[in-house]
PDB file of N, CA and C in Angstrom:
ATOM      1  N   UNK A   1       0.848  -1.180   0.000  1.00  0.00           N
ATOM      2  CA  UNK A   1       0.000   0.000   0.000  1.00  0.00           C
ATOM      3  C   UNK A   1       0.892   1.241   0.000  1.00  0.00           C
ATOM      4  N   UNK A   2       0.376   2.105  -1.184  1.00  0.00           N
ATOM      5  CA  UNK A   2       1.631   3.459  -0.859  1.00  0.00           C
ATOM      6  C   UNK A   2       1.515   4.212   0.640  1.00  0.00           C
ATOM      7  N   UNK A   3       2.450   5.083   0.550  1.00  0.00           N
ATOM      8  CA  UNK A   3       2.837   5.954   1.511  1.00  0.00           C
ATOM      9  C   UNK A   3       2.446   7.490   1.352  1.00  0.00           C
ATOM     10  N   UNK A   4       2.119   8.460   2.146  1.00  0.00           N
ATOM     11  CA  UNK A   4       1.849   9.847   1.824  1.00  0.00           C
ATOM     12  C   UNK A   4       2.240  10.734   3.299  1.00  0.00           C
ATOM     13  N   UNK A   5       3.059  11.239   2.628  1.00  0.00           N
ATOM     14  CA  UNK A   5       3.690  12.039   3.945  1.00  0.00           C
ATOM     15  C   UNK A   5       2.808  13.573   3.939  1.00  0.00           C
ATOM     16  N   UNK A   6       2.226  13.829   5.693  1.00  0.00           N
ATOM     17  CA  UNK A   6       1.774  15.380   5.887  1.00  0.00           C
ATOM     18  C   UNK A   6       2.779  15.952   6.491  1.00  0.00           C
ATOM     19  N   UNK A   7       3.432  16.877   5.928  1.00  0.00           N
ATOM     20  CA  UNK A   7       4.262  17.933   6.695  1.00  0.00           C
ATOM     21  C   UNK A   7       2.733  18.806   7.416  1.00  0.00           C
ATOM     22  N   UNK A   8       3.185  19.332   8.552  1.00  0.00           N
ATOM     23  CA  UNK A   8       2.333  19.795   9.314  1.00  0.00           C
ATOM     24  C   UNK A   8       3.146  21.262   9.941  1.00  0.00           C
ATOM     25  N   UNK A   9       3.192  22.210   9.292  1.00  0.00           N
ATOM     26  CA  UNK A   9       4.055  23.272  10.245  1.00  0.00           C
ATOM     27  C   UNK A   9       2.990  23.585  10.971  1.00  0.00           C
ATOM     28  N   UNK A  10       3.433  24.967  11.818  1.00  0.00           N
ATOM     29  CA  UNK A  10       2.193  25.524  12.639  1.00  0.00           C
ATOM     30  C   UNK A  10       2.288  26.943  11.753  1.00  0.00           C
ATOM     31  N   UNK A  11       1.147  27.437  11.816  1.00  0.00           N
ATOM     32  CA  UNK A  11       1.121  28.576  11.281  1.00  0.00           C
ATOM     33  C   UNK A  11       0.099  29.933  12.481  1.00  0.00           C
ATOM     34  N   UNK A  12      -0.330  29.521  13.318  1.00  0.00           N
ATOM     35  CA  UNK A  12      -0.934  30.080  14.157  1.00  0.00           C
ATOM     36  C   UNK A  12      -0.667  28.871  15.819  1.00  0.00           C
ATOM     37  N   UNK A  13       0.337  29.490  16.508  1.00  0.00           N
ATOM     38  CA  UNK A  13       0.674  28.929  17.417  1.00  0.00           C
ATOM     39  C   UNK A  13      -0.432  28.913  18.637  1.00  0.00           C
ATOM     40  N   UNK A  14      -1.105  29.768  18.491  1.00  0.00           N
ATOM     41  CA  UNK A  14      -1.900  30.143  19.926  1.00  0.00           C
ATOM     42  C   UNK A  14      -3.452  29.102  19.757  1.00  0.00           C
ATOM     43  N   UNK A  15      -3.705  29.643  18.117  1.00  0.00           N
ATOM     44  CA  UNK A  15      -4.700  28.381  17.417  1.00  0.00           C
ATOM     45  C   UNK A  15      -4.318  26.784  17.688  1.00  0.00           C
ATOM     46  N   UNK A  16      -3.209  26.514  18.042  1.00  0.00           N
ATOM     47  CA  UNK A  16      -2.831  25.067  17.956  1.00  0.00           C
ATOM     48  C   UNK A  16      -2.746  24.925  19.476  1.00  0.00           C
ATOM     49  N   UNK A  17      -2.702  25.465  19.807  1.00  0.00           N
ATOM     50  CA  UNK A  17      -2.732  24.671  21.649  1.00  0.00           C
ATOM     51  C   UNK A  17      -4.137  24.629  21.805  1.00  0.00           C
ATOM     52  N   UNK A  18      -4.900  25.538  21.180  1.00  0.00           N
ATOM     53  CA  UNK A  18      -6.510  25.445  21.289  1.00  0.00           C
ATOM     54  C   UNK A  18      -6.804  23.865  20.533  1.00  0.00           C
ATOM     55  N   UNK A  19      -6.342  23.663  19.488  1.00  0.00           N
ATOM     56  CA  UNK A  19      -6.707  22.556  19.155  1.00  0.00           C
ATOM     57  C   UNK A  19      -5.900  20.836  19.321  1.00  0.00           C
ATOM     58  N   UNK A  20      -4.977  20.741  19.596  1.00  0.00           N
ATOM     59  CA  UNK A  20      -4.256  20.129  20.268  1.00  0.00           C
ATOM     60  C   UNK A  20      -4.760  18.554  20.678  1.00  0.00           C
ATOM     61  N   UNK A  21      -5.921  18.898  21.396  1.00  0.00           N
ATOM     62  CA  UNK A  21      -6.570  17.845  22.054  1.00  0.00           C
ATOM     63  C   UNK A  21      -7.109  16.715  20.669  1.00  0.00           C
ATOM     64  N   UNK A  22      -8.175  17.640  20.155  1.00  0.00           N
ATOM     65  CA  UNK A  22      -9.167  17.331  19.160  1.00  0.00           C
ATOM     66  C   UNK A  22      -7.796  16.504  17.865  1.00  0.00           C
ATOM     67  N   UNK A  23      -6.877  16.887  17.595  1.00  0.00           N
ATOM     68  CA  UNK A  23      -6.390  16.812  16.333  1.00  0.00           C
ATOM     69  C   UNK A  23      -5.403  15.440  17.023  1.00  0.00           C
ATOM     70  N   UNK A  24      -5.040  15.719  18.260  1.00  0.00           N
ATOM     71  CA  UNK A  24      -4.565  13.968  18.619  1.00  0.00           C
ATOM     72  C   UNK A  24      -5.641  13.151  18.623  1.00  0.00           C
ATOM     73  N   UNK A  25      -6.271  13.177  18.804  1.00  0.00           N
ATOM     74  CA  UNK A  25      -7.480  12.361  18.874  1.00  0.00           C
ATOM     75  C   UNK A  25      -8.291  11.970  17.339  1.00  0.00           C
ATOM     76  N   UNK A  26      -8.203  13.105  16.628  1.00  0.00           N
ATOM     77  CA  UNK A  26      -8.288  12.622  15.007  1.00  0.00           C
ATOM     78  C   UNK A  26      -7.375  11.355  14.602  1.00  0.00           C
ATOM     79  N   UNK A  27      -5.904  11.963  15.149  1.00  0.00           N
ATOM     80  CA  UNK A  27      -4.760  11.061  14.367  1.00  0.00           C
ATOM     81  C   UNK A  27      -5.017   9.725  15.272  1.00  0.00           C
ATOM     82  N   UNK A  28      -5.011   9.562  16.515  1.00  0.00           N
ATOM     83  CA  UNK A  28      -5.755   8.305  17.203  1.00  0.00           C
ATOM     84  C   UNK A  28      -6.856   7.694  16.566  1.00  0.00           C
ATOM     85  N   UNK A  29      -7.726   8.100  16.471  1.00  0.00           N
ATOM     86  CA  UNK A  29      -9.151   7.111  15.124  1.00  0.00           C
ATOM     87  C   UNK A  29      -8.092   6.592  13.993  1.00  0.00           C
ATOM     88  N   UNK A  30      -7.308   7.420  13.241  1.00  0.00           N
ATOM     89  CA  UNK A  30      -7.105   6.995  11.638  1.00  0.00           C
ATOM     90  C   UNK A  30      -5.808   6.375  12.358  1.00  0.00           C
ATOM     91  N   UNK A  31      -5.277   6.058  13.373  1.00  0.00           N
ATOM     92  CA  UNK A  31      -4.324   5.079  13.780  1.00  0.00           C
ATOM     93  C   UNK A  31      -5.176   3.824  13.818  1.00  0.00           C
ATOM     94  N   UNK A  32      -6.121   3.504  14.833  1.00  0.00           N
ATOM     95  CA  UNK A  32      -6.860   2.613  15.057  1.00  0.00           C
ATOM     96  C   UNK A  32      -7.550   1.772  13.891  1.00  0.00           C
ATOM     97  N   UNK A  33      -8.001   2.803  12.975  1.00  0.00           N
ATOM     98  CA  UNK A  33      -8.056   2.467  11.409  1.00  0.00           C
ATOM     99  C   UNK A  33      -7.291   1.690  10.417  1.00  0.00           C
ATOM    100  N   UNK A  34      -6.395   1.844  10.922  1.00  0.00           N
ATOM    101  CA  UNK A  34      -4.877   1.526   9.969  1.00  0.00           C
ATOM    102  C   UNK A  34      -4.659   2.570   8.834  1.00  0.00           C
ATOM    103  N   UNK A  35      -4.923   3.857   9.124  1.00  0.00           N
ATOM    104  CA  UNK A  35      -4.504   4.502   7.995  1.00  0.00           C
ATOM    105  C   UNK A  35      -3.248   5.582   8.379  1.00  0.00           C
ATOM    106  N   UNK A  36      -2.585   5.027   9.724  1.00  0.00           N
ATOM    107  CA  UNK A  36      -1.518   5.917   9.868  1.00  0.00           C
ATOM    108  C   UNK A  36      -0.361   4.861  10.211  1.00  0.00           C
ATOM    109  N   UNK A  37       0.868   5.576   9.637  1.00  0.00           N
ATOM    110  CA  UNK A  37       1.768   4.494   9.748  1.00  0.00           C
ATOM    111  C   UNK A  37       3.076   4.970  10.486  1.00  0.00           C
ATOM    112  N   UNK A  38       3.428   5.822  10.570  1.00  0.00           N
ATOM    113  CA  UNK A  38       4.223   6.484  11.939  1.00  0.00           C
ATOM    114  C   UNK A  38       3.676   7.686  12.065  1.00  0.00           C
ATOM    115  N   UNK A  39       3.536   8.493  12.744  1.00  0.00           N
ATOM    116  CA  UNK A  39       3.358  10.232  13.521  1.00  0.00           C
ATOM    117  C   UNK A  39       4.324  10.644  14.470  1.00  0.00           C
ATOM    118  N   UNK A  40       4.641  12.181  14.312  1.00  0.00           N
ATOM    119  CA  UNK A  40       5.380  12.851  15.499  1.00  0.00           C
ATOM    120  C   UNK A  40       5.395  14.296  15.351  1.00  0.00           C
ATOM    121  N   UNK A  41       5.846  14.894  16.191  1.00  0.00           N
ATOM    122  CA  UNK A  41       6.442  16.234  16.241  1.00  0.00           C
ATOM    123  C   UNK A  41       7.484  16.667  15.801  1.00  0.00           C
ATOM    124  N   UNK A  42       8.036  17.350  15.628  1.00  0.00           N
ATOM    125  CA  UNK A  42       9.409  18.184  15.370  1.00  0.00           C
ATOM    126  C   UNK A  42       9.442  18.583  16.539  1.00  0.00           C
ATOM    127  N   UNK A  43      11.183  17.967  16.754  1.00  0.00           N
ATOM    128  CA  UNK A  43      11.332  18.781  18.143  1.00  0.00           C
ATOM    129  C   UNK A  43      12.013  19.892  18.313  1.00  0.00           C
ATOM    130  N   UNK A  44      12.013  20.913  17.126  1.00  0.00           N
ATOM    131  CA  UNK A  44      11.947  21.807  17.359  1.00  0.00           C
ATOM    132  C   UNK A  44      10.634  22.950  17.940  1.00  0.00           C
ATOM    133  N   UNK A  45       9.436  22.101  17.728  1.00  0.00           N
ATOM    134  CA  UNK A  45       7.996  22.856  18.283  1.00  0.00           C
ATOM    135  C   UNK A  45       7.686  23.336  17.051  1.00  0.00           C
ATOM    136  N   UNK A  46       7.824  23.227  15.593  1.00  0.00           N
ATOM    137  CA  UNK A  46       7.531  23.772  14.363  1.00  0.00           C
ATOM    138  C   UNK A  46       5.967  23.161  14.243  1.00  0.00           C
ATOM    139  N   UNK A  47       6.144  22.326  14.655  1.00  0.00           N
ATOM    140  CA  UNK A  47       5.043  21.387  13.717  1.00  0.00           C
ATOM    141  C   UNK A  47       5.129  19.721  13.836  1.00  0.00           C
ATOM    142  N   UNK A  48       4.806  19.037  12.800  1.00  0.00           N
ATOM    143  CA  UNK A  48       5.073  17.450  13.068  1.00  0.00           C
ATOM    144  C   UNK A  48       4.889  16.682  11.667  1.00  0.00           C
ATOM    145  N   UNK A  49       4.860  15.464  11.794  1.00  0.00           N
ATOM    146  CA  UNK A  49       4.611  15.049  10.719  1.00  0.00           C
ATOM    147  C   UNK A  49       4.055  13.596  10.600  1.00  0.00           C
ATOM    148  N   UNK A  50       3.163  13.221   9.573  1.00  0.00           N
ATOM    149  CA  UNK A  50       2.225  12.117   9.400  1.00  0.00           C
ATOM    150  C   UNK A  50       2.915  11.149   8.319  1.00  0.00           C
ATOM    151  N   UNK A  51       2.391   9.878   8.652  1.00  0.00           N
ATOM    152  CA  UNK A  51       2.655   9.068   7.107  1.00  0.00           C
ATOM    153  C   UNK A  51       1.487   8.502   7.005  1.00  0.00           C
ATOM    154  N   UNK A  52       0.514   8.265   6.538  1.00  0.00           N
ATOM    155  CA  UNK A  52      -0.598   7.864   5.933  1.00  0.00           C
ATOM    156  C   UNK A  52      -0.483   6.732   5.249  1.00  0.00           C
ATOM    157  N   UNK A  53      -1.619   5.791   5.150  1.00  0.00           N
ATOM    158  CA  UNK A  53      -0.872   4.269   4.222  1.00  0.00           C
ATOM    159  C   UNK A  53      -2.162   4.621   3.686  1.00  0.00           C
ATOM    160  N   UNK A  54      -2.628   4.462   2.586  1.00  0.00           N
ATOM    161  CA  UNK A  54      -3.839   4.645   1.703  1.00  0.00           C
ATOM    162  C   UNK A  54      -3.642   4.123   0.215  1.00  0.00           C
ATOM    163  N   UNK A  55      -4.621   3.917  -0.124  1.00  0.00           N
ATOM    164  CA  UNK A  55      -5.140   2.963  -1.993  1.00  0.00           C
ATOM    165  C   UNK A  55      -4.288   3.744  -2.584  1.00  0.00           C
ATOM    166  N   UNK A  56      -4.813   5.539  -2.223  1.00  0.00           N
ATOM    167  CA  UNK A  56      -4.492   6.196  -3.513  1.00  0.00           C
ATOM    168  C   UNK A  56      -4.217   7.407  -2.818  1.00  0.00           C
ATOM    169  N   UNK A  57      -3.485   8.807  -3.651  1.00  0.00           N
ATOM    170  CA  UNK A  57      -3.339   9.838  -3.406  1.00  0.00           C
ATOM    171  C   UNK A  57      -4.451  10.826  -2.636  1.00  0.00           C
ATOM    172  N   UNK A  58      -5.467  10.819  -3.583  1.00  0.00           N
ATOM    173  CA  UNK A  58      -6.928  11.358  -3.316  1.00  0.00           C
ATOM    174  C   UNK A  58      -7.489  11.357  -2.090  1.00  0.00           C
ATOM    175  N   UNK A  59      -7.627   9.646  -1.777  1.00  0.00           N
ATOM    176  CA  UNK A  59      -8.074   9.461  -0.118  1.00  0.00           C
ATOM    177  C   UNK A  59      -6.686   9.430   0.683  1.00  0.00           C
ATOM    178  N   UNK A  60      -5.686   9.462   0.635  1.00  0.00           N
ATOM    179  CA  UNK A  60      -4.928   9.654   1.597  1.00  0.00           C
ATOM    180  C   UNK A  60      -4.764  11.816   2.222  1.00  0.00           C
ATOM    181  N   UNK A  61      -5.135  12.729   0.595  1.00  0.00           N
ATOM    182  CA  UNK A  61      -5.154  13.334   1.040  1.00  0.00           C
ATOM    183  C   UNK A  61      -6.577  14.314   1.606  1.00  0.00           C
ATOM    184  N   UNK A  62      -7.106  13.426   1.681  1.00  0.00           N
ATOM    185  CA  UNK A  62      -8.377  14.224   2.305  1.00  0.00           C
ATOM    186  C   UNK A  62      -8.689  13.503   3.886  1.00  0.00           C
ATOM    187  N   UNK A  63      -7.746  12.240   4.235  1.00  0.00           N
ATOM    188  CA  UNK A  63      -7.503  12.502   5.599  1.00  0.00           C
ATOM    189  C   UNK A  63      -6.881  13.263   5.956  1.00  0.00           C
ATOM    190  N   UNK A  64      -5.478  13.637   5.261  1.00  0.00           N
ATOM    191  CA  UNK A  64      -5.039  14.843   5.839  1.00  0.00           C
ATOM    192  C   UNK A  64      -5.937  16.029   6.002  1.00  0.00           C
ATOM    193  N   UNK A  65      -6.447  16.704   4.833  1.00  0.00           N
ATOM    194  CA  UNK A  65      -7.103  17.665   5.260  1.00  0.00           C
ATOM    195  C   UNK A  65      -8.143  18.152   5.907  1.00  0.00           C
ATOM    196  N   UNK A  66      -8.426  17.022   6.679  1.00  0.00           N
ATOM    197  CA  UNK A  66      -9.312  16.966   7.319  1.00  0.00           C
ATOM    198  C   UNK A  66      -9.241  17.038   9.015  1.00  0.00           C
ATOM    199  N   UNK A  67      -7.968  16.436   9.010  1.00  0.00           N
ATOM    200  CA  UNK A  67      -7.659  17.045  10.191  1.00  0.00           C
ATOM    201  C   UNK A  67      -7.834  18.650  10.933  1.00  0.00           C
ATOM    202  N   UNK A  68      -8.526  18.545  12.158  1.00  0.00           N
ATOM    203  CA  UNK A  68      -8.523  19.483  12.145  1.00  0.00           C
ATOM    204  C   UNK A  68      -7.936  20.906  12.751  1.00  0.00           C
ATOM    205  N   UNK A  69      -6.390  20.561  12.652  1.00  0.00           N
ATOM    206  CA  UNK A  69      -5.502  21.402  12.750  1.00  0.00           C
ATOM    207  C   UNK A  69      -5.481  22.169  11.388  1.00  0.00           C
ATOM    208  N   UNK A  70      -5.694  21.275  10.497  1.00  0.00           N
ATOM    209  CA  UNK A  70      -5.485  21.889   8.777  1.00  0.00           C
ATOM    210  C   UNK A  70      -6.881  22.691   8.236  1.00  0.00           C
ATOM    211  N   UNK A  71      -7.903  22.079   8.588  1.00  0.00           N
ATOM    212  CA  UNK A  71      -9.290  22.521   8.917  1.00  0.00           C
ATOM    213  C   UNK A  71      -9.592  23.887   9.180  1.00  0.00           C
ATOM    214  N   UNK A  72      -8.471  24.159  10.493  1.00  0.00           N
ATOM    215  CA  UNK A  72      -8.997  25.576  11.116  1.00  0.00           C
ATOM    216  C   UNK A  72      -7.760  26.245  10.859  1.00  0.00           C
ATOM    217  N   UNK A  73      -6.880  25.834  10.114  1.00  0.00           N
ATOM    218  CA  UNK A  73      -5.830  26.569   9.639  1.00  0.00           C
ATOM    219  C   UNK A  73      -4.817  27.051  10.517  1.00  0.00           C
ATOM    220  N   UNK A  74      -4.339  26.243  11.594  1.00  0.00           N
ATOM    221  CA  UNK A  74      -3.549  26.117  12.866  1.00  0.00           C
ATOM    222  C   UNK A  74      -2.299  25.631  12.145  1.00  0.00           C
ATOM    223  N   UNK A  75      -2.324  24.819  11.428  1.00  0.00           N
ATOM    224  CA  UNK A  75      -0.964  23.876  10.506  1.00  0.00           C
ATOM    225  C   UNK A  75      -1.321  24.151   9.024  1.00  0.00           C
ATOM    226  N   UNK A  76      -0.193  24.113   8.548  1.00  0.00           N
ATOM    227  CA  UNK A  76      -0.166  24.498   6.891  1.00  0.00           C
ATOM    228  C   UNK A  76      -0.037  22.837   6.702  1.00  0.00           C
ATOM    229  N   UNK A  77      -0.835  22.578   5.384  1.00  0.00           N
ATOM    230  CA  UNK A  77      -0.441  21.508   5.314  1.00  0.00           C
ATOM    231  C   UNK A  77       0.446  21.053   4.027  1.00  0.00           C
ATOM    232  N   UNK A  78       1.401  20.104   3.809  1.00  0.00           N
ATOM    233  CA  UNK A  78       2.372  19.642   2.802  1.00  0.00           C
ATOM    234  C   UNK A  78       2.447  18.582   2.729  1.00  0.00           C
ATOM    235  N   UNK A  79       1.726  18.015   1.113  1.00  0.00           N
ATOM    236  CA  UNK A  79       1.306  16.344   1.163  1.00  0.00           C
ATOM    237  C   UNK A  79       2.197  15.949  -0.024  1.00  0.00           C
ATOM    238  N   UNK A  80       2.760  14.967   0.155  1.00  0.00           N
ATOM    239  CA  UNK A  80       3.475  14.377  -0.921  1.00  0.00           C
ATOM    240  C   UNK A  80       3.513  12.847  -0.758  1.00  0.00           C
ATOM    241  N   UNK A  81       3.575  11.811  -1.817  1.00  0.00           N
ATOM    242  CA  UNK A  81       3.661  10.510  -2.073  1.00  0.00           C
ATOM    243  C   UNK A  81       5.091  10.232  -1.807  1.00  0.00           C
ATOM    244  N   UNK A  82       5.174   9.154  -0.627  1.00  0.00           N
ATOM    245  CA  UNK A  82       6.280   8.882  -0.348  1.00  0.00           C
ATOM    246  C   UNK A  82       6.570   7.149  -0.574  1.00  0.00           C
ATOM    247  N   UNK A  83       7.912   7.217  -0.590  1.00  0.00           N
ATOM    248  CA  UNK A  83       8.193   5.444  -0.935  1.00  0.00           C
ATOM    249  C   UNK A  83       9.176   5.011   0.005  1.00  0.00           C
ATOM    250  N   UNK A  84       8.912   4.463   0.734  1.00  0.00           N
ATOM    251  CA  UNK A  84      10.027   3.644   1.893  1.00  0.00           C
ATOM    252  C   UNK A  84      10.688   2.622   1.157  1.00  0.00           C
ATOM    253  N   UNK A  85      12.146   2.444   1.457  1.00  0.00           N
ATOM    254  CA  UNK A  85      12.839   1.829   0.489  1.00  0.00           C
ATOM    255  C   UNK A  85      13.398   0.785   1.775  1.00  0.00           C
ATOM    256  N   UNK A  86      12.706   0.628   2.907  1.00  0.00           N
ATOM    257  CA  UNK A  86      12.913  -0.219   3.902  1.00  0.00           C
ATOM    258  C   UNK A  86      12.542  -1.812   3.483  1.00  0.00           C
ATOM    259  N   UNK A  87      11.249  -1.821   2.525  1.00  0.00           N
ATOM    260  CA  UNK A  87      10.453  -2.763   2.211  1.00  0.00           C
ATOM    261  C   UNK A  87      10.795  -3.582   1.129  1.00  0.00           C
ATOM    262  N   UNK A  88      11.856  -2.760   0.085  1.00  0.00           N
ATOM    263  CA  UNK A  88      12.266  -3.679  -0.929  1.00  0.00           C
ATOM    264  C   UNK A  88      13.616  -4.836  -0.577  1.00  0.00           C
TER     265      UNK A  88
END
């Protein structure tokens, strides 16, 4: 199944501690789902980042944007098709 990486910066810092709760808890469902395949932060406090396992581009990126850090415009979001070269 491909890969789709969300870069997640923050773009409104004060907006993201407001949402915080809600948007772990998004990425918790689509974990439980199987549609997430590692998550984290930057530890610099920028932001974080997703890998998504999905059919296709399309539905992988409308979980991202659906999140709703990206939603309320707290995180910019940056989606690209990624290939782990762990697997070959």
């Amino acid at each position: 199944m491909p890969y789709f990486i969300a870069f997640l910066n923050k773009v409104d810092p004060e907006k993201d501690k407001e949402l915080l709760e809600i948007h772990i808890d998004y990425l918790n469902k689509h974990i439980e789902l199987g549609n997430i395949y590692a998550k984290g932060p930057f530890m610099d406090h920028s932001g974080g980042l997703i890998i998504y396992k999905a059919a296709d581009y399309d539905t992988a990126y409308k979980l991202a944007s659906e999140d709703p850090a990206v939603k309320e415009k707290s995180r910019e979001l940056i989606f690209k098709e990624w290939k782990s070269t762990l697997e070959e």
